[in-house]
C-alpha atoms as a PDB file:
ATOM      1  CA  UNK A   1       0.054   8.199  16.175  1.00  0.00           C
ATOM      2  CA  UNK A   2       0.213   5.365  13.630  1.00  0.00           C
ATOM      3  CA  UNK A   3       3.727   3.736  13.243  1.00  0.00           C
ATOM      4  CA  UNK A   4       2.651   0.954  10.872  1.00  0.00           C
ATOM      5  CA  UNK A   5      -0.166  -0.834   8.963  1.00  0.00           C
ATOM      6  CA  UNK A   6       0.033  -4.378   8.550  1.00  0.00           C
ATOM      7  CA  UNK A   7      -1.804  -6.392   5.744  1.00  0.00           C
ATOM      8  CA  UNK A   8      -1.894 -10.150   5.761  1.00  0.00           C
ATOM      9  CA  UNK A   9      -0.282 -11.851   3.061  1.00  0.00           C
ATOM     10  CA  UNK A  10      -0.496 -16.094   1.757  1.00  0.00           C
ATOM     11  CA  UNK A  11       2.656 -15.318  -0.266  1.00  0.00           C
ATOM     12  CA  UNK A  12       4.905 -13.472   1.070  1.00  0.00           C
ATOM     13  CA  UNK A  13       7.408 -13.189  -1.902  1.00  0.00           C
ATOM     14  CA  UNK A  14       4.228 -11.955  -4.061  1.00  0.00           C
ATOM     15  CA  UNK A  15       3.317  -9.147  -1.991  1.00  0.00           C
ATOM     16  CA  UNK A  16       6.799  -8.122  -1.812  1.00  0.00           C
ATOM     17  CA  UNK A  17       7.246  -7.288  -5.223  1.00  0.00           C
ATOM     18  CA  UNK A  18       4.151  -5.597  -5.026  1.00  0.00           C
ATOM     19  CA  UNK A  19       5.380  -3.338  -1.695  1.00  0.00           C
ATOM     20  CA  UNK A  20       8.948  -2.599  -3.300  1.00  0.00           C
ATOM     21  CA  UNK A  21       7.321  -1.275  -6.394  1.00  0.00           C
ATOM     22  CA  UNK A  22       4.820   0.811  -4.451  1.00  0.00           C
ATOM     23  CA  UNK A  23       7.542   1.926  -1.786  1.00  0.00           C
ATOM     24  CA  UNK A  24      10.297   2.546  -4.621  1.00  0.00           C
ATOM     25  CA  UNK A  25       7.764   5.054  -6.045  1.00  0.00           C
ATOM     26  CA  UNK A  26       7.113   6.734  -2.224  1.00  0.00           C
ATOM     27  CA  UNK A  27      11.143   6.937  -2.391  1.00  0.00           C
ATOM     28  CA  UNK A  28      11.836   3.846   0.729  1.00  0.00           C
ATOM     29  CA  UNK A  29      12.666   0.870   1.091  1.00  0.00           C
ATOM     30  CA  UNK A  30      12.327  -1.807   3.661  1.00  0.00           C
ATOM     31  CA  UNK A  31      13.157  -0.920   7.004  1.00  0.00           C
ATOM     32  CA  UNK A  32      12.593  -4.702   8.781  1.00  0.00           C
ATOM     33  CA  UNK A  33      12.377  -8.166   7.958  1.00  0.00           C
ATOM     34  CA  UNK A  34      12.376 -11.242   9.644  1.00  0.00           C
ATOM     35  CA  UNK A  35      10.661 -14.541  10.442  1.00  0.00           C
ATOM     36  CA  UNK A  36       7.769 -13.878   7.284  1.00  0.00           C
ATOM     37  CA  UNK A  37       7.296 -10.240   8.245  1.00  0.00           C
ATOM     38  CA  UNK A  38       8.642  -7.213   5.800  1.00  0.00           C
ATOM     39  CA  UNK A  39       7.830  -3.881   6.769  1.00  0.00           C
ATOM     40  CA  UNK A  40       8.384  -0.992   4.220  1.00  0.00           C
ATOM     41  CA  UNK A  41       9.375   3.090   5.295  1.00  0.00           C
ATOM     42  CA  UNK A  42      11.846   5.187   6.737  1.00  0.00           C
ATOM     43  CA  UNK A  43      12.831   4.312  10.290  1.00  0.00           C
ATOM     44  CA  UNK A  44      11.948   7.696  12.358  1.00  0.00           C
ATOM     45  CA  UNK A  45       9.805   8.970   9.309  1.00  0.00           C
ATOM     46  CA  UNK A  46       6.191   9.107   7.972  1.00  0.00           C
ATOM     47  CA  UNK A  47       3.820   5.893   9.053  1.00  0.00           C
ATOM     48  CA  UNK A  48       4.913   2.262   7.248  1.00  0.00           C
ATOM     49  CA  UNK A  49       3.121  -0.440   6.013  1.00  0.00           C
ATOM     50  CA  UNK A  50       3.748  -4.244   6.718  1.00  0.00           C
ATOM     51  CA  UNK A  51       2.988  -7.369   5.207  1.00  0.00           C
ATOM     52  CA  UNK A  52       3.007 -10.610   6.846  1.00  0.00           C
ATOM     53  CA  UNK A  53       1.514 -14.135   7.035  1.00  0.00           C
ATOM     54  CA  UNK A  54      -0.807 -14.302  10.092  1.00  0.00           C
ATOM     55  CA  UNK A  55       0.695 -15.480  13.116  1.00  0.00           C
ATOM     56  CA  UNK A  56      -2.227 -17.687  13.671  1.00  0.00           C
ATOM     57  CA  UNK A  57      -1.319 -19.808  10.884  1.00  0.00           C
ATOM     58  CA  UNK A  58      -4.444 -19.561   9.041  1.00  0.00           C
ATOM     59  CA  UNK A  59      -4.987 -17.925   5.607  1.00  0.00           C
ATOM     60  CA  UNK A  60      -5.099 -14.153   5.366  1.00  0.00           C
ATOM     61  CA  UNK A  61      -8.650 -12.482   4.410  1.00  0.00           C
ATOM     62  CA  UNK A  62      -9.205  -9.023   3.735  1.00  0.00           C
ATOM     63  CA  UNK A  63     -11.255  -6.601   6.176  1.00  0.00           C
ATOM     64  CA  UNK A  64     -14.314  -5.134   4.475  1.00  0.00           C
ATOM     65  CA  UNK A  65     -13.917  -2.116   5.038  1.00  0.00           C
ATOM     66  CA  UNK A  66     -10.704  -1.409   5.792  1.00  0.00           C
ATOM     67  CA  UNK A  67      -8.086   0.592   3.039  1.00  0.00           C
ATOM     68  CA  UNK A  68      -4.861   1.969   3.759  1.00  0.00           C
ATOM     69  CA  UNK A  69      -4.152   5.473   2.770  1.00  0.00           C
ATOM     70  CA  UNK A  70      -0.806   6.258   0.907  1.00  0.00           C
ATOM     71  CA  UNK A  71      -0.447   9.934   0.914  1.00  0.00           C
ATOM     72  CA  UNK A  72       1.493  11.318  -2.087  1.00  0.00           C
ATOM     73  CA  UNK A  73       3.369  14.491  -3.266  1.00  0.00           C
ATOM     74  CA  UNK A  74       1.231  15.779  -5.698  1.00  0.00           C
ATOM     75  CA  UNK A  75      -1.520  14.615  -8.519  1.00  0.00           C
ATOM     76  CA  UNK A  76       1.175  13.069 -10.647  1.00  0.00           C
ATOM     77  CA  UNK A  77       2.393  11.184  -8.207  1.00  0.00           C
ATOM     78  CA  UNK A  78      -0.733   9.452  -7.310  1.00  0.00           C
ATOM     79  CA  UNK A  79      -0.870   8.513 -11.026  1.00  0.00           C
ATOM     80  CA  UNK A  80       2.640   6.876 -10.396  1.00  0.00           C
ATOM     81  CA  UNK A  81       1.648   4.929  -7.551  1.00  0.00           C
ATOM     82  CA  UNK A  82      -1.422   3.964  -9.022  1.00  0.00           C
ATOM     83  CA  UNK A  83       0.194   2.830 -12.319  1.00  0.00           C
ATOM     84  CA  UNK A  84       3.245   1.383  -9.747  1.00  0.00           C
ATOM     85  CA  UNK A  85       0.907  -1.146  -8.235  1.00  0.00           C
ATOM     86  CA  UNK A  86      -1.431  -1.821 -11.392  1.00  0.00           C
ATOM     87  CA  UNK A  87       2.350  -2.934 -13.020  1.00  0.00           C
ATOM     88  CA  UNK A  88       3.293  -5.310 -10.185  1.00  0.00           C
ATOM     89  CA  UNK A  89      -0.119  -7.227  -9.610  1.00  0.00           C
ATOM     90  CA  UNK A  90      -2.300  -5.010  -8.520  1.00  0.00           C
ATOM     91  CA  UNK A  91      -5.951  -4.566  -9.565  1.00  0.00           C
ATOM     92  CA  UNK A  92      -8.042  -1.125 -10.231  1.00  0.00           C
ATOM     93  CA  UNK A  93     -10.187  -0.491  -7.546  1.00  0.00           C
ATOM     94  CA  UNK A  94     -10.490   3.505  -9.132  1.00  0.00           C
ATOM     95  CA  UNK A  95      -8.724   5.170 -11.500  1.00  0.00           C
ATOM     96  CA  UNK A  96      -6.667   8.168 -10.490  1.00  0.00           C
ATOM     97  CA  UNK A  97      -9.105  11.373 -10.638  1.00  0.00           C
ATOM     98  CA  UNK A  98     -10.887  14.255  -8.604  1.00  0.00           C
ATOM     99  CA  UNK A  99     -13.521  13.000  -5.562  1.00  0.00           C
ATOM    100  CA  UNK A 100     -15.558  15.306  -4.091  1.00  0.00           C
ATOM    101  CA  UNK A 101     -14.924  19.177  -4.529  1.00  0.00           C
ATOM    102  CA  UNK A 102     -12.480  19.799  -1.266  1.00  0.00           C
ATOM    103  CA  UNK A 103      -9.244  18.984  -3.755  1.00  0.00           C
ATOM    104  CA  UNK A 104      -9.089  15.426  -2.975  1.00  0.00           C
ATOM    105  CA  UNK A 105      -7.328  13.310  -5.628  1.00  0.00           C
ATOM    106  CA  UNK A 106      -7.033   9.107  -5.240  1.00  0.00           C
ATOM    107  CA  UNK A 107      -6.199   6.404  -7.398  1.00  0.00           C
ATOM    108  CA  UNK A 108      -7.673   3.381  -5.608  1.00  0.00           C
ATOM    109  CA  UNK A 109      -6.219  -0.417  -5.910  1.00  0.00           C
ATOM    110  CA  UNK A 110      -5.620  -3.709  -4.267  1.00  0.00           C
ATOM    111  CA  UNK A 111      -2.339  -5.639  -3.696  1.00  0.00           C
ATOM    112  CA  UNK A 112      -2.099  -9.132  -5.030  1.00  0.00           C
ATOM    113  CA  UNK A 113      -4.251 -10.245  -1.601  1.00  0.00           C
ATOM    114  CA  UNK A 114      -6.956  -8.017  -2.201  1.00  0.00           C
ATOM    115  CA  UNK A 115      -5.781  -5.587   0.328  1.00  0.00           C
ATOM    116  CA  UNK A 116      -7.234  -2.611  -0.504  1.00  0.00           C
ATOM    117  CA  UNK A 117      -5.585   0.908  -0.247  1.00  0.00           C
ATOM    118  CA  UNK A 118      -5.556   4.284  -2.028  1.00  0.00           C
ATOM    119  CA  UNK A 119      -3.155   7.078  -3.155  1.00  0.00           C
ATOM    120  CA  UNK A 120      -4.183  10.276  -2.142  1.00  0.00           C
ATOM    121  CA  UNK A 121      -3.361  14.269  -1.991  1.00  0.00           C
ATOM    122  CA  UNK A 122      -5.742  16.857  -0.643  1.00  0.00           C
ATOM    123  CA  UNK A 123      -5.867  19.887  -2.539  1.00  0.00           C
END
Protein backbone atom coordinates (compact mmCIF):
# COMPACT_ATOMS: atom_id res chain seq x y z
CA UNK A 1 0.00 0.00 0.00
CA UNK A 2 0.87 3.68 -0.49
CA UNK A 3 2.44 5.39 2.64
CA UNK A 4 3.21 8.73 0.96
CA UNK A 5 3.20 10.88 -2.23
CA UNK A 6 5.86 13.21 -2.72
CA UNK A 7 5.66 16.37 -5.02
CA UNK A 8 8.70 18.42 -5.82
CA UNK A 9 8.76 21.81 -4.67
CA UNK A 10 11.44 25.19 -5.74
CA UNK A 11 10.07 26.87 -2.58
CA UNK A 12 9.63 25.07 0.03
CA UNK A 13 8.04 27.71 2.41
CA UNK A 14 5.39 28.35 -0.56
CA UNK A 15 4.17 24.97 -0.84
CA UNK A 16 3.90 24.75 2.78
CA UNK A 17 1.35 27.15 3.24
CA UNK A 18 -0.33 25.62 0.53
CA UNK A 19 -0.10 21.80 2.30
CA UNK A 20 -1.14 23.22 5.87
CA UNK A 21 -4.19 24.80 4.40
CA UNK A 22 -5.11 21.70 2.42
CA UNK A 23 -4.14 19.28 5.41
CA UNK A 24 -5.89 21.65 8.12
CA UNK A 25 -9.07 21.08 6.05
CA UNK A 26 -8.35 16.92 5.89
CA UNK A 27 -8.07 17.51 9.87
CA UNK A 28 -3.69 16.76 10.09
CA UNK A 29 -0.96 18.22 10.36
CA UNK A 30 2.63 17.54 9.63
CA UNK A 31 3.92 14.42 10.75
CA UNK A 32 7.93 14.98 9.55
CA UNK A 33 10.24 17.54 8.65
CA UNK A 34 13.69 17.85 8.13
CA UNK A 35 16.60 18.78 5.86
CA UNK A 36 13.88 20.60 3.02
CA UNK A 37 11.41 17.73 3.28
CA UNK A 38 7.74 18.25 5.08
CA UNK A 39 5.48 15.50 4.95
CA UNK A 40 1.76 16.08 5.94
CA UNK A 41 -0.81 13.08 7.73
CA UNK A 42 -1.36 11.08 10.61
CA UNK A 43 1.50 8.79 11.55
CA UNK A 44 -0.18 5.09 11.41
CA UNK A 45 -3.24 6.59 9.43
CA UNK A 46 -4.59 7.10 5.85
CA UNK A 47 -1.68 7.66 2.96
CA UNK A 48 0.38 11.30 3.27
CA UNK A 49 1.63 13.55 0.95
CA UNK A 50 5.21 15.17 0.87
CA UNK A 51 6.78 18.03 -0.53
CA UNK A 52 10.35 18.48 -1.05
CA UNK A 53 13.12 20.06 -3.18
CA UNK A 54 14.68 17.31 -5.36
CA UNK A 55 17.56 15.69 -3.98
CA UNK A 56 19.28 16.04 -7.25
CA UNK A 57 19.53 19.63 -6.87
CA UNK A 58 17.87 20.57 -9.97
CA UNK A 59 14.52 22.41 -10.33
CA UNK A 60 11.30 20.50 -9.74
CA UNK A 61 8.93 19.86 -12.94
CA UNK A 62 5.67 18.43 -12.86
CA UNK A 63 4.82 14.79 -14.31
CA UNK A 64 2.25 14.95 -17.11
CA UNK A 65 0.18 12.87 -16.12
CA UNK A 66 0.46 12.32 -12.80
CA UNK A 67 -2.38 13.84 -9.97
CA UNK A 68 -2.66 12.94 -6.52
CA UNK A 69 -5.97 11.92 -5.20
CA UNK A 70 -7.23 13.49 -1.84
CA UNK A 71 -10.16 11.50 -0.79
CA UNK A 72 -12.73 13.48 1.25
CA UNK A 73 -15.73 12.96 3.64
CA UNK A 74 -18.44 13.94 1.69
CA UNK A 75 -19.47 16.51 -1.35
CA UNK A 76 -19.07 19.49 0.91
CA UNK A 77 -15.99 18.70 1.85
CA UNK A 78 -14.49 18.48 -1.51
CA UNK A 79 -15.86 22.03 -1.97
CA UNK A 80 -13.70 22.92 1.19
CA UNK A 81 -10.64 21.52 -0.04
CA UNK A 82 -11.10 22.82 -3.29
CA UNK A 83 -11.84 26.39 -2.06
CA UNK A 84 -8.80 25.51 0.77
CA UNK A 85 -6.19 25.33 -1.94
CA UNK A 86 -7.75 27.97 -4.50
CA UNK A 87 -7.28 30.45 -1.07
CA UNK A 88 -3.61 29.57 -0.47
CA UNK A 89 -2.18 29.68 -4.16
CA UNK A 90 -3.65 27.25 -5.83
CA UNK A 91 -5.09 27.35 -9.38
CA UNK A 92 -8.54 25.69 -10.80
CA UNK A 93 -7.81 22.83 -12.67
CA UNK A 94 -11.99 21.89 -12.28
CA UNK A 95 -14.46 23.16 -10.33
CA UNK A 96 -16.04 20.96 -7.70
CA UNK A 97 -19.05 18.97 -9.49
CA UNK A 98 -20.47 15.45 -10.61
CA UNK A 99 -18.07 13.28 -13.31
CA UNK A 100 -19.37 10.51 -14.81
CA UNK A 101 -22.68 8.82 -13.47
CA UNK A 102 -21.00 6.14 -10.82
CA UNK A 103 -21.33 9.09 -7.90
CA UNK A 104 -17.98 10.44 -8.39
CA UNK A 105 -17.54 14.04 -7.18
CA UNK A 106 -13.86 16.08 -7.67
CA UNK A 107 -12.79 19.47 -7.45
CA UNK A 108 -9.51 19.46 -9.39
CA UNK A 109 -6.41 22.01 -8.70
CA UNK A 110 -2.72 22.57 -8.67
CA UNK A 111 -0.40 23.63 -5.79
CA UNK A 112 1.71 26.69 -6.27
CA UNK A 113 4.28 24.18 -8.45
CA UNK A 114 1.77 23.06 -10.71
CA UNK A 115 1.39 19.81 -8.99
CA UNK A 116 -1.69 18.64 -9.89
CA UNK A 117 -4.18 16.72 -7.59
CA UNK A 118 -7.93 16.32 -7.00
CA UNK A 119 -10.52 16.04 -4.16
CA UNK A 120 -12.67 13.29 -4.52
CA UNK A 121 -15.72 11.08 -2.95
CA UNK A 122 -17.37 8.21 -4.74
CA UNK A 123 -20.92 8.07 -4.37
Amino acid sequence: MIGYVTVGTNDLARAARFYDAVAAEMGVGRMMEFDGFIAWGAAGGATGIAATKPFDGNPASVGNGVMVAIEAKDQAHVDRIHAAALANGGTDEGAPGPRGDQGFYAGYFRDPDGNKLNAFIMG
